[in-house]
C-alpha atoms as a PDB file:
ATOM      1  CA  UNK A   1     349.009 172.390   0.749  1.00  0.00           C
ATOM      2  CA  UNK A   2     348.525 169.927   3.697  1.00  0.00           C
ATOM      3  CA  UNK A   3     351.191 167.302   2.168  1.00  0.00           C
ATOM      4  CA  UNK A   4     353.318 170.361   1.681  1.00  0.00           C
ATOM      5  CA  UNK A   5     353.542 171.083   5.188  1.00  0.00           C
ATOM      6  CA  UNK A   6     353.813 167.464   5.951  1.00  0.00           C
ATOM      7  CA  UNK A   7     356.470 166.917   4.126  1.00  0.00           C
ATOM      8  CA  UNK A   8     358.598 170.166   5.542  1.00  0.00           C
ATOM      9  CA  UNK A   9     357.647 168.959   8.850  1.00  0.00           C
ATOM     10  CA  UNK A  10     359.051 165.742   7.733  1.00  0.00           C
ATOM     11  CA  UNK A  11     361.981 166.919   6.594  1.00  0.00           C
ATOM     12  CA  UNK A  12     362.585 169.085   9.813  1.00  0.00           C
ATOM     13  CA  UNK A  13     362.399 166.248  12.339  1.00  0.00           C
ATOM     14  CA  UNK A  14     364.817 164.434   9.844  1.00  0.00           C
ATOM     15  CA  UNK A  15     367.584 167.349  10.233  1.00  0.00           C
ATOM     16  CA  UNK A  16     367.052 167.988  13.464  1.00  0.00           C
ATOM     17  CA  UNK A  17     367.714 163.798  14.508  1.00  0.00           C
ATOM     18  CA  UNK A  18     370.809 163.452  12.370  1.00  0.00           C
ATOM     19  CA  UNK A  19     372.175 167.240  12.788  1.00  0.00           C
ATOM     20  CA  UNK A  20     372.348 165.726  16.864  1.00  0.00           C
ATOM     21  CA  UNK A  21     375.663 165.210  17.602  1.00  0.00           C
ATOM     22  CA  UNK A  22     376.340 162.739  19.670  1.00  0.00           C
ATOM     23  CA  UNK A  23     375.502 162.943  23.271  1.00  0.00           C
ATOM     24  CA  UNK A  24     374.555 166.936  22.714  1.00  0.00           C
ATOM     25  CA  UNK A  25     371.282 166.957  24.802  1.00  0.00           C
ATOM     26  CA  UNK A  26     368.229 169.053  24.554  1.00  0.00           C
ATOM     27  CA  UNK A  27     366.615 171.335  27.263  1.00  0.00           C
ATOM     28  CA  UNK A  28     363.228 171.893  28.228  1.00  0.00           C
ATOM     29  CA  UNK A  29     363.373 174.718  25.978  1.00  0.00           C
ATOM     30  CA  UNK A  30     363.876 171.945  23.101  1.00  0.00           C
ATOM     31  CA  UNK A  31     367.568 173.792  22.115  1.00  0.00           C
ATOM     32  CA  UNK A  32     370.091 171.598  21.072  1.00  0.00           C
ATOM     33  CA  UNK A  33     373.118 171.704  23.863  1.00  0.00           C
ATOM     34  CA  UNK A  34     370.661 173.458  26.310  1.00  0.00           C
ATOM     35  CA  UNK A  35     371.261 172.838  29.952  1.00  0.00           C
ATOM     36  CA  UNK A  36     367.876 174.336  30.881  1.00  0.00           C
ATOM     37  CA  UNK A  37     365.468 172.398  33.271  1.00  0.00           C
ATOM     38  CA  UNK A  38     361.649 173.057  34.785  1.00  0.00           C
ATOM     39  CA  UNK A  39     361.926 173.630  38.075  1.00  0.00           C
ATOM     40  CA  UNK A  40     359.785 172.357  40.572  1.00  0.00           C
ATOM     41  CA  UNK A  41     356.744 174.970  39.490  1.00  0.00           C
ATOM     42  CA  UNK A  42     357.436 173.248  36.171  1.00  0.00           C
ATOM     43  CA  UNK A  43     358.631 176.560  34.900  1.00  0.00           C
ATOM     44  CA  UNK A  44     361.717 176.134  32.274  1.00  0.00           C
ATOM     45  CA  UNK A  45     364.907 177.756  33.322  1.00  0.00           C
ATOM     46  CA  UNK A  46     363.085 178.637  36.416  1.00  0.00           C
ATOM     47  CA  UNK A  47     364.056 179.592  39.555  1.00  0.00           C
ATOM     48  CA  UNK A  48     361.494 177.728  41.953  1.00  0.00           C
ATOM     49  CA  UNK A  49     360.041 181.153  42.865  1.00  0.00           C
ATOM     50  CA  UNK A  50     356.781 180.985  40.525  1.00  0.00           C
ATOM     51  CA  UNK A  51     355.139 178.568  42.755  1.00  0.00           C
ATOM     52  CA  UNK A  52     354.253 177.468  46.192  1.00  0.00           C
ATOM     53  CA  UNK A  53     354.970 174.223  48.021  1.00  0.00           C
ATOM     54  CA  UNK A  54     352.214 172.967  50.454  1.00  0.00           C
ATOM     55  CA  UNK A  55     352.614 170.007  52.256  1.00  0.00           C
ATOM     56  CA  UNK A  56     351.574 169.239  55.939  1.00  0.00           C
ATOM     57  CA  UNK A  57     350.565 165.641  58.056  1.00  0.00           C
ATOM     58  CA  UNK A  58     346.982 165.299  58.801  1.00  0.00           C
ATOM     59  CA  UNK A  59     347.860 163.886  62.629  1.00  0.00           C
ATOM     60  CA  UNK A  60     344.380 164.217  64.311  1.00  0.00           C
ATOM     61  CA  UNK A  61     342.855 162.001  66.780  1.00  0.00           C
ATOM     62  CA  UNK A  62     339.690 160.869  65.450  1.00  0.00           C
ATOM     63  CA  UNK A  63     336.320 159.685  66.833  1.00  0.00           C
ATOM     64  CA  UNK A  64     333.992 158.544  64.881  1.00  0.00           C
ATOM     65  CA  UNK A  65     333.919 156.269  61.915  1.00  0.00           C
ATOM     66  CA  UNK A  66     333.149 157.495  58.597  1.00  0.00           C
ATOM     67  CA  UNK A  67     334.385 159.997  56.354  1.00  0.00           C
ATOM     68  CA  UNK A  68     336.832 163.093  57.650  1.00  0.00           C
ATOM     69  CA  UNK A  69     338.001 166.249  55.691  1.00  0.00           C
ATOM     70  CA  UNK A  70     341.943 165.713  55.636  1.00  0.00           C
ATOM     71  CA  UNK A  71     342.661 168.855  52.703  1.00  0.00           C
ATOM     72  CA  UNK A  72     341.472 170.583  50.057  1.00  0.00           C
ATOM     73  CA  UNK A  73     343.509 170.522  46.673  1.00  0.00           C
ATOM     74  CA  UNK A  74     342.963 174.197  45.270  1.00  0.00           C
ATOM     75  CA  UNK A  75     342.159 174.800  41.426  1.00  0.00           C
ATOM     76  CA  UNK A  76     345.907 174.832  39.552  1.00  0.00           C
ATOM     77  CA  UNK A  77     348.105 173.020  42.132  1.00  0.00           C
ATOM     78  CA  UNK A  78     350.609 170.212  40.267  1.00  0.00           C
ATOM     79  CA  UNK A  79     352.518 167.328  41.408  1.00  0.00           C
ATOM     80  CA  UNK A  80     349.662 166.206  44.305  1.00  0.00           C
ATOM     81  CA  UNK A  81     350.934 163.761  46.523  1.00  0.00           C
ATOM     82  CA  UNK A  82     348.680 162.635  49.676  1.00  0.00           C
ATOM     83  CA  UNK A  83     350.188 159.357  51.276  1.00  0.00           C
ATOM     84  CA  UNK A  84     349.080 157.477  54.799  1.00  0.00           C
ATOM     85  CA  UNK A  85     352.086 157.145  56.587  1.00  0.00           C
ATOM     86  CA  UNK A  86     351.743 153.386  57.319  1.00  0.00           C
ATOM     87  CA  UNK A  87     349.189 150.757  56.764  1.00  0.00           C
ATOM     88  CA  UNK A  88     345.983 150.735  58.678  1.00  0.00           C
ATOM     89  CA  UNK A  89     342.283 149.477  57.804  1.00  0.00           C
ATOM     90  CA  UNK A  90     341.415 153.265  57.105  1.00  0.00           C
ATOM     91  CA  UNK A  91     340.848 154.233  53.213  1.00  0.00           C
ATOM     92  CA  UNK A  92     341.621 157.898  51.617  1.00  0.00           C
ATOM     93  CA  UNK A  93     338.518 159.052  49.281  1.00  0.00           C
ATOM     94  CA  UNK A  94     338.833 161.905  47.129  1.00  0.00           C
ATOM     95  CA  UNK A  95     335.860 163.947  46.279  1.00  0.00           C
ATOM     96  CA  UNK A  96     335.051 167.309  44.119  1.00  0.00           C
ATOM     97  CA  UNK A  97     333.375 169.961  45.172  1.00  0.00           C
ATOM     98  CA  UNK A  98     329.922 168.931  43.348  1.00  0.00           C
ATOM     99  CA  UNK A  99     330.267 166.230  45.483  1.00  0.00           C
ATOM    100  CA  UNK A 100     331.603 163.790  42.565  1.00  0.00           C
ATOM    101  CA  UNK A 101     333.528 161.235  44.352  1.00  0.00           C
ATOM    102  CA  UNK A 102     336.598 160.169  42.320  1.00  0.00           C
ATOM    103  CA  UNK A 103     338.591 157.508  44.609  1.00  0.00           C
ATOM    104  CA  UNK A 104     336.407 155.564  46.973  1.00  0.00           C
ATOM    105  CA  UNK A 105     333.371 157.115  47.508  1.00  0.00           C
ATOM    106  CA  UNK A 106     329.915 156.268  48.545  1.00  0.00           C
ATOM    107  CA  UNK A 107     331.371 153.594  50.781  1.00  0.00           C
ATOM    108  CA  UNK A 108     332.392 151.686  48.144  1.00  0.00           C
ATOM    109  CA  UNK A 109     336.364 150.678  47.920  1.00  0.00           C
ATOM    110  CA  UNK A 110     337.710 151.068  44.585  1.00  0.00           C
ATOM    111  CA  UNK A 111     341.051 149.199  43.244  1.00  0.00           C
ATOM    112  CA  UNK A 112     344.020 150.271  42.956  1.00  0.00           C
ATOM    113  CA  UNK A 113     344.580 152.218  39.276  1.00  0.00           C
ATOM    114  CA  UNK A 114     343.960 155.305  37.508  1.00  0.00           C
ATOM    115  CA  UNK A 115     340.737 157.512  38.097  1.00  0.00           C
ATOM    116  CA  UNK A 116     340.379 160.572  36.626  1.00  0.00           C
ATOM    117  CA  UNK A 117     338.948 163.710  38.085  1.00  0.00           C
ATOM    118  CA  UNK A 118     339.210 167.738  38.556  1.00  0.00           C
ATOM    119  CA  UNK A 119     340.733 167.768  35.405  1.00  0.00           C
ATOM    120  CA  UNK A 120     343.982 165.199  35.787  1.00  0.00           C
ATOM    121  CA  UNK A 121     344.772 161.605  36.329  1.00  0.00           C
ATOM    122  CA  UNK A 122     344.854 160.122  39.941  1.00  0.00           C
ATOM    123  CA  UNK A 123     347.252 156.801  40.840  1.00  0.00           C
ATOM    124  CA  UNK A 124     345.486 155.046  43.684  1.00  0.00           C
ATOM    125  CA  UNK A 125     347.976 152.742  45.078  1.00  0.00           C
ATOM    126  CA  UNK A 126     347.029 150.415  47.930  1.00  0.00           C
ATOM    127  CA  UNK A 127     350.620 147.996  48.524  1.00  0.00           C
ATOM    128  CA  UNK A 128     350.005 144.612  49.081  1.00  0.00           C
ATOM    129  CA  UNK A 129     347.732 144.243  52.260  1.00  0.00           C
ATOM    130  CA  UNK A 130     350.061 141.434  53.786  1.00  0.00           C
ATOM    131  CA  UNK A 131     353.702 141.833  52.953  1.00  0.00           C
ATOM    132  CA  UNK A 132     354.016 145.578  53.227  1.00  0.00           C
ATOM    133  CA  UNK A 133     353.536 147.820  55.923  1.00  0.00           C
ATOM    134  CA  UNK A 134     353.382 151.042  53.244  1.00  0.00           C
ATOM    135  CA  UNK A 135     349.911 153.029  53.992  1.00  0.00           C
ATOM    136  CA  UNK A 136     348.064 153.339  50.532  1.00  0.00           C
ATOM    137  CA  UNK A 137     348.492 156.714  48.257  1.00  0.00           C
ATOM    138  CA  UNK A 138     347.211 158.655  45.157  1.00  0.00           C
ATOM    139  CA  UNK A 139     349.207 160.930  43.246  1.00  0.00           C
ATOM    140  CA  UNK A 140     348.524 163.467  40.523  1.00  0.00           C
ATOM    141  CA  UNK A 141     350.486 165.320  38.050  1.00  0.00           C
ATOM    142  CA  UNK A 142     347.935 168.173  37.930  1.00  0.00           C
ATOM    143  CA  UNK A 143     347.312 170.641  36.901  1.00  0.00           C
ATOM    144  CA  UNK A 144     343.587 170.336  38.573  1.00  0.00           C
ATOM    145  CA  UNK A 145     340.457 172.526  36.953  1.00  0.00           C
ATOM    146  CA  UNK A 146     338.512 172.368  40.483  1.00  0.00           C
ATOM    147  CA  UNK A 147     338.923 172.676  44.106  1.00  0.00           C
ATOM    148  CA  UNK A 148     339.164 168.630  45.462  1.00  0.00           C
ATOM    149  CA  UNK A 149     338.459 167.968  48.941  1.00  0.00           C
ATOM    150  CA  UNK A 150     341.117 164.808  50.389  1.00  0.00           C
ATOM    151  CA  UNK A 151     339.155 162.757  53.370  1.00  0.00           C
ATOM    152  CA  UNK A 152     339.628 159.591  54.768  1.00  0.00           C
ATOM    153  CA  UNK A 153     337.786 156.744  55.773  1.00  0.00           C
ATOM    154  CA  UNK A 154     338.237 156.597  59.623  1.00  0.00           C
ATOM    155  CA  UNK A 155     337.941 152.677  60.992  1.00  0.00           C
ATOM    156  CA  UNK A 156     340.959 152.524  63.309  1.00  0.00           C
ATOM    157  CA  UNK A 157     343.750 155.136  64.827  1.00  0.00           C
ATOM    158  CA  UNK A 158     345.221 157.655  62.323  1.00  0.00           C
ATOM    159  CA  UNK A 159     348.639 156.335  61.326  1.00  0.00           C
ATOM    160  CA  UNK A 160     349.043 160.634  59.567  1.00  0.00           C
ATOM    161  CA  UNK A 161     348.083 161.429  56.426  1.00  0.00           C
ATOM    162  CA  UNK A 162     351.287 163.252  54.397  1.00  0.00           C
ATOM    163  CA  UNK A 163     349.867 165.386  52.399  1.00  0.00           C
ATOM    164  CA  UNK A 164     351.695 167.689  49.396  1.00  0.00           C
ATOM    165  CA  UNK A 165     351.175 169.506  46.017  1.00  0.00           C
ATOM    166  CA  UNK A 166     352.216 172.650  44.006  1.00  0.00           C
ATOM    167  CA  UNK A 167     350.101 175.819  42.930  1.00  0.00           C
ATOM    168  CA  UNK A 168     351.423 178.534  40.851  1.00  0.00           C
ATOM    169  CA  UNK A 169     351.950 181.945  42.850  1.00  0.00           C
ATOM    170  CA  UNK A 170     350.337 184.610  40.962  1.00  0.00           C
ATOM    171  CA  UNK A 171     352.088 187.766  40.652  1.00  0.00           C
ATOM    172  CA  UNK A 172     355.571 186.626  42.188  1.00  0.00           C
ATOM    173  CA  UNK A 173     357.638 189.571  42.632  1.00  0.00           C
ATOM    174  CA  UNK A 174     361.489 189.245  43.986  1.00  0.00           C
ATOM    175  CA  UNK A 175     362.039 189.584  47.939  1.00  0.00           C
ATOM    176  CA  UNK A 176     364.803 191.951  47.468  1.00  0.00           C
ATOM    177  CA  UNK A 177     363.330 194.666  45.515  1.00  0.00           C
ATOM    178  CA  UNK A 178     361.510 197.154  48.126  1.00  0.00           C
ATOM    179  CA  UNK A 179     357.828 197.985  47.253  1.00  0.00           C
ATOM    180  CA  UNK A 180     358.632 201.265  45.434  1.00  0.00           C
ATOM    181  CA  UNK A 181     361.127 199.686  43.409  1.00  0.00           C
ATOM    182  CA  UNK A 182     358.616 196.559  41.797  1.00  0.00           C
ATOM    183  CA  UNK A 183     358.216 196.060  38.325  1.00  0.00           C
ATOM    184  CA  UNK A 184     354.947 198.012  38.044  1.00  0.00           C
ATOM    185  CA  UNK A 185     354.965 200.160  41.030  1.00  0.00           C
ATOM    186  CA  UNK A 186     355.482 204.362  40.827  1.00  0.00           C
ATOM    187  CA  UNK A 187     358.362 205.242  42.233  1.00  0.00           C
ATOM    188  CA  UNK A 188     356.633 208.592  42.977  1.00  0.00           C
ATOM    189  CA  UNK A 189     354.289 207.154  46.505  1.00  0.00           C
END
């Protein structure tokens, strides 16, 4: 039975490669001559409305040396992107809730690479320390399975953290419909 459906499936991926004409491209919804693309929520054929964009600088004036909350990354967001807006001998750390530290934690400074944690993979970038004058980063795909907490290692003035990622909006409903005309809703109030 198994080399049954092996073979079919065989035999499927065959057709479908040589029944592609040529330059006939595939859409996220894996149809032949589809023009359909995820949006940014990742949705395909989407219309960017299934999703929330939050992204903000982390500008303050700090004090004291150590570690300082910049953001939390919520459970579900996508496409994290927290970047220090120029060099400086401060580090960004990245923690979970349980306290888990992921990127540079416990004092320690950890290469650049790929770490995982909450649930996705983390790029820690740090550019070269002498010829560039880009502040280091970490970025995520997502989704995440746990709330993260962003902080940085304060040694020196805050060049601004940029911080930005994705969560799925639960529920979305259209602007334009009034409330007793939702999907859902009575229309008797």
């Amino acid at each position: 039975m198994f080399v049954s459906y092996l073979i079919l499936t065989l035999l499927y991926f065959q057709t479908a490669v040589l029944a592609r004409p040529e330059g006939e491209s595939i859409g996220c919804d894996d149809y032949l001559g589809s023009d359909k693309v995820a949006d940014k929520c990742g949705i395909c054929g989407g219309d960017n409305t299934g999703c929330k964009v939050v992204s903000g600088v982390f500008k303050h004036t700090l004090t004291n040396l150590g570690y300082h909350k910049i953001v939390e990354i919520p459970e579900g967001a996508i496409k994290i992107n927290i970047t220090e807006m120029s060099k400086s001998n401060n580090y960004l750390a990245l923690r979970s809730r349980s306290g888990r530290s992921i990127i540079n934690g416990n004092w320690a400074i950890d290469r650049p690479g790929r770490y995982e944690g909450g649930g996705t993979t983390f790029t820690y970038k740090r550019p070269n320390e002498i010829s560039s004058t880009a502040g280091e980063s970490f970025l995520a795909d997502g989704p995440t399975d746990e709330i993260l907490d962003v902080y940085m290692i304060h040694q020196q003035p805050n060049p601004g953290i940029h911080y930005k990622y994705i969560i799925p909006e639960a529920n979305v409903i259209s602007p334009q419909l009034p409330p007793h005309r939702r999907p859902g809703k009575s229309s008797l109030l």
